[in-house]
PDB file of N, CA and C in Angstrom:
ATOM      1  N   UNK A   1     156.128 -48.322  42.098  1.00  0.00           N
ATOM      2  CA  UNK A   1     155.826 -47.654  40.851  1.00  0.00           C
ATOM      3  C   UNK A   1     154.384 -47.894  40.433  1.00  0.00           C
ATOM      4  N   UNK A   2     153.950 -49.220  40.324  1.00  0.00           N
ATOM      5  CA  UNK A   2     152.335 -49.925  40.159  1.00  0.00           C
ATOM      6  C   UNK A   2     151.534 -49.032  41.206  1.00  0.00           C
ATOM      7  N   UNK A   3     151.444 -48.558  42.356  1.00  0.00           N
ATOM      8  CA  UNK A   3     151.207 -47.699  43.083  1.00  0.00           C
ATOM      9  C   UNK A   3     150.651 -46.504  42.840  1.00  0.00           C
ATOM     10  N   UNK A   4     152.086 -45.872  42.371  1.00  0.00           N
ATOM     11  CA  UNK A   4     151.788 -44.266  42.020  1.00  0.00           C
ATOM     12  C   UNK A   4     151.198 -44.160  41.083  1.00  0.00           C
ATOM     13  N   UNK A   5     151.626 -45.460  39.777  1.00  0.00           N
ATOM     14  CA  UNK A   5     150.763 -44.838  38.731  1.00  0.00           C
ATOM     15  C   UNK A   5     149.004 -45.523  38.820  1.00  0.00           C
ATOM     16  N   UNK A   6     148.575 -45.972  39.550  1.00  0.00           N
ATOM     17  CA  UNK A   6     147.371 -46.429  39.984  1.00  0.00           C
ATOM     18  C   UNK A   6     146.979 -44.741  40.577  1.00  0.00           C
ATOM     19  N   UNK A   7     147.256 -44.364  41.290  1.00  0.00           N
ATOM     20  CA  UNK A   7     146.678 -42.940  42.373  1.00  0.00           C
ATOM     21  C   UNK A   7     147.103 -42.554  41.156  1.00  0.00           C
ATOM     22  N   UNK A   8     147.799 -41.930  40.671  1.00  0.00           N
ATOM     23  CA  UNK A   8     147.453 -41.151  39.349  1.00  0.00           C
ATOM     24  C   UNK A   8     146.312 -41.124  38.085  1.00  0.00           C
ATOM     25  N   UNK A   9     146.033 -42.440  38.106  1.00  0.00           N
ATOM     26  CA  UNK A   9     144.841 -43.207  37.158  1.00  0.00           C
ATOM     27  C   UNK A   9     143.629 -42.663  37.612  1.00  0.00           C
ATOM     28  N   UNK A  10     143.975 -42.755  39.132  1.00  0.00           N
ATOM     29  CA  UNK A  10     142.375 -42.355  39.921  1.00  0.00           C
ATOM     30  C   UNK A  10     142.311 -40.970  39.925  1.00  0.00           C
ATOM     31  N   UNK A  11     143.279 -40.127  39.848  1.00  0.00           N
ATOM     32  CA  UNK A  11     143.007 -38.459  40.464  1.00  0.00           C
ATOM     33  C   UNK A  11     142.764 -38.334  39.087  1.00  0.00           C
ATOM     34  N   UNK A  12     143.391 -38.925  37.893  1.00  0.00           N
ATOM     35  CA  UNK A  12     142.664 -38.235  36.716  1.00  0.00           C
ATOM     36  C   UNK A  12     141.479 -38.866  36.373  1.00  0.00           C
ATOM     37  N   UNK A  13     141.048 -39.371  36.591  1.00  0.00           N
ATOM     38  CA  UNK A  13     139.998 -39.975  36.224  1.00  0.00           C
ATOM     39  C   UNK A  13     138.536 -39.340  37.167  1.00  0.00           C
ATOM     40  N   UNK A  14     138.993 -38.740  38.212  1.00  0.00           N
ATOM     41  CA  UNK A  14     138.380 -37.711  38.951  1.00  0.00           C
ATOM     42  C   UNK A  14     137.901 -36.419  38.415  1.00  0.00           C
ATOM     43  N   UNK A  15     139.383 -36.256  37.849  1.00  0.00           N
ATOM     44  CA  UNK A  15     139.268 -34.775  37.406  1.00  0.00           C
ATOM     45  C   UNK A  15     138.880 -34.829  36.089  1.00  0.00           C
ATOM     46  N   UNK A  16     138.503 -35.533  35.676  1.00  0.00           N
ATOM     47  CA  UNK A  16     137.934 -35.629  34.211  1.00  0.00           C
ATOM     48  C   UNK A  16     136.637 -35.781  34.685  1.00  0.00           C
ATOM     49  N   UNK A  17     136.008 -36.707  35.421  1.00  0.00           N
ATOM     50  CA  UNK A  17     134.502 -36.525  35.640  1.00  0.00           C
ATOM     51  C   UNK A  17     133.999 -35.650  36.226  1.00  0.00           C
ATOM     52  N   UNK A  18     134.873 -34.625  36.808  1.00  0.00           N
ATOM     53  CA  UNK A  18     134.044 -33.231  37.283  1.00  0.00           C
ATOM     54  C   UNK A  18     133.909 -32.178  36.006  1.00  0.00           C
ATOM     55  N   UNK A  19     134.835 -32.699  35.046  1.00  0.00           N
ATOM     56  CA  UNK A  19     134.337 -31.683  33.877  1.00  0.00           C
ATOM     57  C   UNK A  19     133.218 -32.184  32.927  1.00  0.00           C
ATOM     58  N   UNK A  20     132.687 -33.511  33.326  1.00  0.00           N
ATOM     59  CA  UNK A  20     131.837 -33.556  32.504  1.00  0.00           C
ATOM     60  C   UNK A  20     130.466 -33.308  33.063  1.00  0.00           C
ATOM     61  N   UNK A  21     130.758 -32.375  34.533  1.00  0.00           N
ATOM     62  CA  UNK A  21     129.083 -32.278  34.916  1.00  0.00           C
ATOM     63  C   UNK A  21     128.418 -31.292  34.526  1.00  0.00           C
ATOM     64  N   UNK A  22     127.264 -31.298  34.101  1.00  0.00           N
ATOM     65  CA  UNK A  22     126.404 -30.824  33.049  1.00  0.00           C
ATOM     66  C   UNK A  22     125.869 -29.056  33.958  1.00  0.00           C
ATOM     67  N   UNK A  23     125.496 -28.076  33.142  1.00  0.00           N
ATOM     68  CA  UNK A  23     124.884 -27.008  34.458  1.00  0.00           C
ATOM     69  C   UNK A  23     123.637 -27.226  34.833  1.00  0.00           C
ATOM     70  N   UNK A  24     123.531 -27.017  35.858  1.00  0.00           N
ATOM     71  CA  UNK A  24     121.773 -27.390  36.652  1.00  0.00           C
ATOM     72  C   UNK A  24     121.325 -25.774  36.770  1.00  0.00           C
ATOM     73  N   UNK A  25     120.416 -25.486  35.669  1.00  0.00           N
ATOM     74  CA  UNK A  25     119.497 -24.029  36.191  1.00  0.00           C
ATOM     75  C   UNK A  25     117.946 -24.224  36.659  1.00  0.00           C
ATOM     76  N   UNK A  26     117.999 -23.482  37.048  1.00  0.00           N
ATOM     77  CA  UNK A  26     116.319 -23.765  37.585  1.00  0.00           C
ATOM     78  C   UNK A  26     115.474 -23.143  36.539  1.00  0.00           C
ATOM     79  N   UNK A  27     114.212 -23.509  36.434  1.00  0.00           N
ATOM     80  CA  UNK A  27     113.446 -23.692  35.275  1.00  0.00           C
ATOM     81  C   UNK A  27     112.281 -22.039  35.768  1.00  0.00           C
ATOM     82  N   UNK A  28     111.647 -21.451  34.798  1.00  0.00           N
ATOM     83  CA  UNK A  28     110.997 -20.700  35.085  1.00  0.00           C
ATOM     84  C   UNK A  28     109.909 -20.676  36.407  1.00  0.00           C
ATOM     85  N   UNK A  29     109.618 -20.303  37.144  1.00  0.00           N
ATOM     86  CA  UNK A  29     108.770 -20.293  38.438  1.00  0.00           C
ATOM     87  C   UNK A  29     107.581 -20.148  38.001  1.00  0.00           C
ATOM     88  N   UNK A  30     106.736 -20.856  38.866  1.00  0.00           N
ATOM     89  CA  UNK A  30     105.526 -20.993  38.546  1.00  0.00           C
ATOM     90  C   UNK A  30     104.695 -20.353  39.790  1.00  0.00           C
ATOM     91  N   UNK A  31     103.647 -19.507  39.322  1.00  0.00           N
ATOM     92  CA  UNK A  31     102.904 -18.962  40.300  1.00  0.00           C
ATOM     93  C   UNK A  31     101.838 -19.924  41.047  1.00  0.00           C
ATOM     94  N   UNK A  32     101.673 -19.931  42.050  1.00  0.00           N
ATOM     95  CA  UNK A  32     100.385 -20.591  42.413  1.00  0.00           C
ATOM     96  C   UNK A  32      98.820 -20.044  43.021  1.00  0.00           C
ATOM     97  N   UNK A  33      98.048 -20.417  42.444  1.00  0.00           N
ATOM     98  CA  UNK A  33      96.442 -19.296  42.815  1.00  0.00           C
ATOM     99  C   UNK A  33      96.300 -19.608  43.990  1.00  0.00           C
ATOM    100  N   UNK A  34      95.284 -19.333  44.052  1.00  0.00           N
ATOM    101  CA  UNK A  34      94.489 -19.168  45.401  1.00  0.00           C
ATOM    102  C   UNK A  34      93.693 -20.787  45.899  1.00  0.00           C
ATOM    103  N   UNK A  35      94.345 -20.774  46.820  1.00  0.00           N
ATOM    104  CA  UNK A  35      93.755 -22.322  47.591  1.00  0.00           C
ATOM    105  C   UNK A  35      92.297 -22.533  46.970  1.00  0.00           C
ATOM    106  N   UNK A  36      91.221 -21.065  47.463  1.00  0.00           N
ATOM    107  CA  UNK A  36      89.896 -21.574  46.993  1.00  0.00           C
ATOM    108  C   UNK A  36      89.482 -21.712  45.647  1.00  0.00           C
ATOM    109  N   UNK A  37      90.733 -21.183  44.959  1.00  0.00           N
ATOM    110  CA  UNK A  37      89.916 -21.120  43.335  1.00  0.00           C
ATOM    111  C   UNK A  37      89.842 -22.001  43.021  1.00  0.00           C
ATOM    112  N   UNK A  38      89.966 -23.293  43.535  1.00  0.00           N
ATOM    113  CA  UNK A  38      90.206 -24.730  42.820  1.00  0.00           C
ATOM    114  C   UNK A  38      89.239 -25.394  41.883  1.00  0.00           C
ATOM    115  N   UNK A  39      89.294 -25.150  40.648  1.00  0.00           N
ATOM    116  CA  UNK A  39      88.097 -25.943  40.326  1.00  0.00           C
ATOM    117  C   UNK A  39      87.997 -27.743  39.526  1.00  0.00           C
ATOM    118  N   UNK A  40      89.062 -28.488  40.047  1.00  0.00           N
ATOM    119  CA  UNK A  40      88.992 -29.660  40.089  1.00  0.00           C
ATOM    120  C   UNK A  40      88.366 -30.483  41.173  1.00  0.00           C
ATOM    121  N   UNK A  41      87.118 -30.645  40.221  1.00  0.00           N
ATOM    122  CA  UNK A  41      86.045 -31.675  41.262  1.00  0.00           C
ATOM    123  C   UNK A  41      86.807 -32.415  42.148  1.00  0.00           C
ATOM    124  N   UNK A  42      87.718 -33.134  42.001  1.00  0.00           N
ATOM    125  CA  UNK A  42      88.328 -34.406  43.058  1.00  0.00           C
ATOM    126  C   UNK A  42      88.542 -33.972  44.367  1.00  0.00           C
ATOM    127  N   UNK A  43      88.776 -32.287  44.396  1.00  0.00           N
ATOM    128  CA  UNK A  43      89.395 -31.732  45.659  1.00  0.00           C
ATOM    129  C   UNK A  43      88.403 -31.306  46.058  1.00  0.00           C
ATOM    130  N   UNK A  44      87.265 -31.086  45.959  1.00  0.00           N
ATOM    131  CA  UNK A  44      85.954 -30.287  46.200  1.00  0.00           C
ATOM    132  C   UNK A  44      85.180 -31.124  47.190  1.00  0.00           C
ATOM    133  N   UNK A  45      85.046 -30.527  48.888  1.00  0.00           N
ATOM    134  CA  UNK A  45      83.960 -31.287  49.309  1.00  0.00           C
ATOM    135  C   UNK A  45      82.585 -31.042  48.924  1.00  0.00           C
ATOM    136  N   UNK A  46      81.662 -31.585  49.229  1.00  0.00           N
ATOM    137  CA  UNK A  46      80.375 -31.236  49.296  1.00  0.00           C
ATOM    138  C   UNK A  46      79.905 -30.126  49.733  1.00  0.00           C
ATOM    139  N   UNK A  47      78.975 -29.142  49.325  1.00  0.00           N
ATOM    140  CA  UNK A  47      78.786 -28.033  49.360  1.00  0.00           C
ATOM    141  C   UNK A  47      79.190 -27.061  49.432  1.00  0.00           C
ATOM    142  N   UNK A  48      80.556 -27.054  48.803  1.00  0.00           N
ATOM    143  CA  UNK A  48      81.554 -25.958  48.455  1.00  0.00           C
ATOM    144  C   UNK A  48      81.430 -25.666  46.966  1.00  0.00           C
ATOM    145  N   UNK A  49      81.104 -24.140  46.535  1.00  0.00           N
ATOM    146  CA  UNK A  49      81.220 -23.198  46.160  1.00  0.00           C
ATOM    147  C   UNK A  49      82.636 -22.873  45.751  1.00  0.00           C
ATOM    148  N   UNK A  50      82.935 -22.946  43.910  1.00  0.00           N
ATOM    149  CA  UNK A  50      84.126 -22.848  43.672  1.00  0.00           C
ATOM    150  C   UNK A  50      84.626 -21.271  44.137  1.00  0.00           C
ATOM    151  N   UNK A  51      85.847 -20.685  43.939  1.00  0.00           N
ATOM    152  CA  UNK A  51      85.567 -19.638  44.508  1.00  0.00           C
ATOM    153  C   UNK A  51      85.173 -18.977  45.942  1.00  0.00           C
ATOM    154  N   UNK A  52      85.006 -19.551  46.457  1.00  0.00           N
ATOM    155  CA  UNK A  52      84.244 -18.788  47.494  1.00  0.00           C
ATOM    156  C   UNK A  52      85.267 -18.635  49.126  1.00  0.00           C
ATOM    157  N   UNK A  53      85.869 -18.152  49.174  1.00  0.00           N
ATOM    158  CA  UNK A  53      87.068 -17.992  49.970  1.00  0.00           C
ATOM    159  C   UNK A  53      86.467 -18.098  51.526  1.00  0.00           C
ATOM    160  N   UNK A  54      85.329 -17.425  52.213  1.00  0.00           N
ATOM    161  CA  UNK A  54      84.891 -17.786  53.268  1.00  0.00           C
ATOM    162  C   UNK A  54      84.348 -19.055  53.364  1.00  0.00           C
ATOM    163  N   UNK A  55      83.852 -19.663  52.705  1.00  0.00           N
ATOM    164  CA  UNK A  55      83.288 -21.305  52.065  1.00  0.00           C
ATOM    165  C   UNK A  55      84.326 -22.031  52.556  1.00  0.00           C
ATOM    166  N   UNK A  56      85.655 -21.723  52.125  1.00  0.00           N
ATOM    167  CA  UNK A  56      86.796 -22.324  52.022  1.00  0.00           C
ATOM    168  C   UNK A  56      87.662 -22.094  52.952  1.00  0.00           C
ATOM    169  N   UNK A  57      87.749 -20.832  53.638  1.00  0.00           N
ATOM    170  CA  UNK A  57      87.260 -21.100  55.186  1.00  0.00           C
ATOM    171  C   UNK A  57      87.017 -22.072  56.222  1.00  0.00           C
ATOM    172  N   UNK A  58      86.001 -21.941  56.086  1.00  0.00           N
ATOM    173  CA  UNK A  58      84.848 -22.801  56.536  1.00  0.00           C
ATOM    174  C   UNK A  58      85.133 -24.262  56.700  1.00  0.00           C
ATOM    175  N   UNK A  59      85.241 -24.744  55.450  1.00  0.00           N
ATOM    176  CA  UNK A  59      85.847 -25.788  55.604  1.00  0.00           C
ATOM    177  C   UNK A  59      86.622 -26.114  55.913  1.00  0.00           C
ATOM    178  N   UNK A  60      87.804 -25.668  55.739  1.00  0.00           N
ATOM    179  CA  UNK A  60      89.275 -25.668  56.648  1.00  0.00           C
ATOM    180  C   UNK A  60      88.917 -25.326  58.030  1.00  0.00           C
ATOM    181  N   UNK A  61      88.488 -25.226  58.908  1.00  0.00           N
ATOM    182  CA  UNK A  61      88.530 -25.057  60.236  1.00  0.00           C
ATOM    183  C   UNK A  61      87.388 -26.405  60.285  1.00  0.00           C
ATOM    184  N   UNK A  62      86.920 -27.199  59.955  1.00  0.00           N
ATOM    185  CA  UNK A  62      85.858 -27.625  59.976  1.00  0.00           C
ATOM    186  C   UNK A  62      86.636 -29.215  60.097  1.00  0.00           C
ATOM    187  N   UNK A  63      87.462 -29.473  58.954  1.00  0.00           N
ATOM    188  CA  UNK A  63      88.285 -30.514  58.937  1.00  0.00           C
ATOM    189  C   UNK A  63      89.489 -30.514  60.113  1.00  0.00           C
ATOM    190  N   UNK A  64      89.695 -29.409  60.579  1.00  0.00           N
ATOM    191  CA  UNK A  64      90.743 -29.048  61.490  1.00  0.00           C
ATOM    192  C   UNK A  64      90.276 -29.412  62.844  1.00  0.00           C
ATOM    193  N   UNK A  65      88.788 -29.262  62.954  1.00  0.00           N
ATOM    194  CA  UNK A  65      88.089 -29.731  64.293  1.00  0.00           C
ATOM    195  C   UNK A  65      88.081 -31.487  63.994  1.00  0.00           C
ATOM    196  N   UNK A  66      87.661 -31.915  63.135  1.00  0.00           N
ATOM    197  CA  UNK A  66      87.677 -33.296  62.727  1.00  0.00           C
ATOM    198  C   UNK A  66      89.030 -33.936  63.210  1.00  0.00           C
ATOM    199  N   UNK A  67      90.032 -33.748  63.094  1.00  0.00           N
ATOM    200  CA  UNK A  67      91.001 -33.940  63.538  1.00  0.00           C
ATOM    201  C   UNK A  67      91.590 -33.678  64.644  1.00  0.00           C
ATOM    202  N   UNK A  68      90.926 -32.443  65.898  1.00  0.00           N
ATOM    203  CA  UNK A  68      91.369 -32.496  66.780  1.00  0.00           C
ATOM    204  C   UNK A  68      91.074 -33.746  67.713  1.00  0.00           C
ATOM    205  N   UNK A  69      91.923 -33.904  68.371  1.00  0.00           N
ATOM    206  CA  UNK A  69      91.523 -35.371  69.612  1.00  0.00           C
ATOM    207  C   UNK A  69      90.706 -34.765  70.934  1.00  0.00           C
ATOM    208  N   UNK A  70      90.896 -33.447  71.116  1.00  0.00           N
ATOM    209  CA  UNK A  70      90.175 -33.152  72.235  1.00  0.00           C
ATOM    210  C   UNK A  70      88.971 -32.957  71.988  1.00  0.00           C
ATOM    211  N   UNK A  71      88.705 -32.992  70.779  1.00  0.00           N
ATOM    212  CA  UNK A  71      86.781 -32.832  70.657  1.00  0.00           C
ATOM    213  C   UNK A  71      86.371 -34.226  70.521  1.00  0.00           C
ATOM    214  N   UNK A  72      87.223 -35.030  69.380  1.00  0.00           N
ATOM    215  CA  UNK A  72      86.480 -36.139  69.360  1.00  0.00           C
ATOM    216  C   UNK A  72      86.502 -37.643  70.325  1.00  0.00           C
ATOM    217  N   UNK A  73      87.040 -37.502  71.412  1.00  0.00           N
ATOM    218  CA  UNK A  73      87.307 -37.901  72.579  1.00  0.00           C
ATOM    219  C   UNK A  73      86.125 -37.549  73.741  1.00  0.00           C
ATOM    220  N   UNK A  74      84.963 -38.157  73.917  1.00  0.00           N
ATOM    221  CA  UNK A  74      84.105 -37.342  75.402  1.00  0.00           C
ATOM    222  C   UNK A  74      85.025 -37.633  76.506  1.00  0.00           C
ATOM    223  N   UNK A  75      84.876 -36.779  77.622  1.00  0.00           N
ATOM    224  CA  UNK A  75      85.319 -36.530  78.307  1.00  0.00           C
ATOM    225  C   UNK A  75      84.588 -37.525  79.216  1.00  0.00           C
ATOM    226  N   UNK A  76      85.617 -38.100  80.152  1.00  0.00           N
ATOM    227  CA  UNK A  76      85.417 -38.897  81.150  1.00  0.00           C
ATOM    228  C   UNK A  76      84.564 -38.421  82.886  1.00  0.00           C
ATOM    229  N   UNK A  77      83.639 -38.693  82.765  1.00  0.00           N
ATOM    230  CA  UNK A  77      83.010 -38.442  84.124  1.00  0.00           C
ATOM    231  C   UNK A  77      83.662 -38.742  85.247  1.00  0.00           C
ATOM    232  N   UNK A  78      83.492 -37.299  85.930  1.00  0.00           N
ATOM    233  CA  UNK A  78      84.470 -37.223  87.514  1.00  0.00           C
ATOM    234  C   UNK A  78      84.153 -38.654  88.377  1.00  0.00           C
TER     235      UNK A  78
END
C-alpha cells in the first residue's frame, strides 16, 4: 500500500510541475548591418576606412593569408 501511494505522490507531483511551465516566445529579431559598417574603434584595424567594403575586403583576405600555414612556413630545400 506505502508503495502505491508513494508512485502516486510522484506521478502527481509530475503532473503538477509540467503545468507550471511558463511559455518561452522568442523575442523580436534583430537585423544585423553590414560587416564593414562597423564603426567601433576596438574592431578597426589600422588603416581601415569605416565603411569601405573593398577596404574590408582587403583585410579579410589579408588576415586569412596570416593564418594560412602554407605561406607562413618556407619551404624546405630539395
Amino acid at each position: 500500500m506505502k508503495i502505491s501511494s508513494a508512485i502516486t505522490l510522484m506521478a502527481l507531483a509530475a503532473l503538477l510541475a509540467a503545468c507550471g511551465e511558463k511559455a518561452q516566445t522568442a523575442s523580436a529579431r534583430k537585423a544585423d548591418g553590414r560587416a564593414w559598417e562597423s564603426t567601433d574603434p576596438s574592431f578597426v584595424a589600422n588603416g581601415y576606412k569605416a565603411a569601405d567594403q573593398a577596404g574590408w575586403e582587403q583585410q579579410t583576405r589579408q588576415r586569412a593569408q596570416s593564418q594560412n600555414e602554407y605561406v607562413r612556413v618556407p619551404a624546405k630545400a630539395p
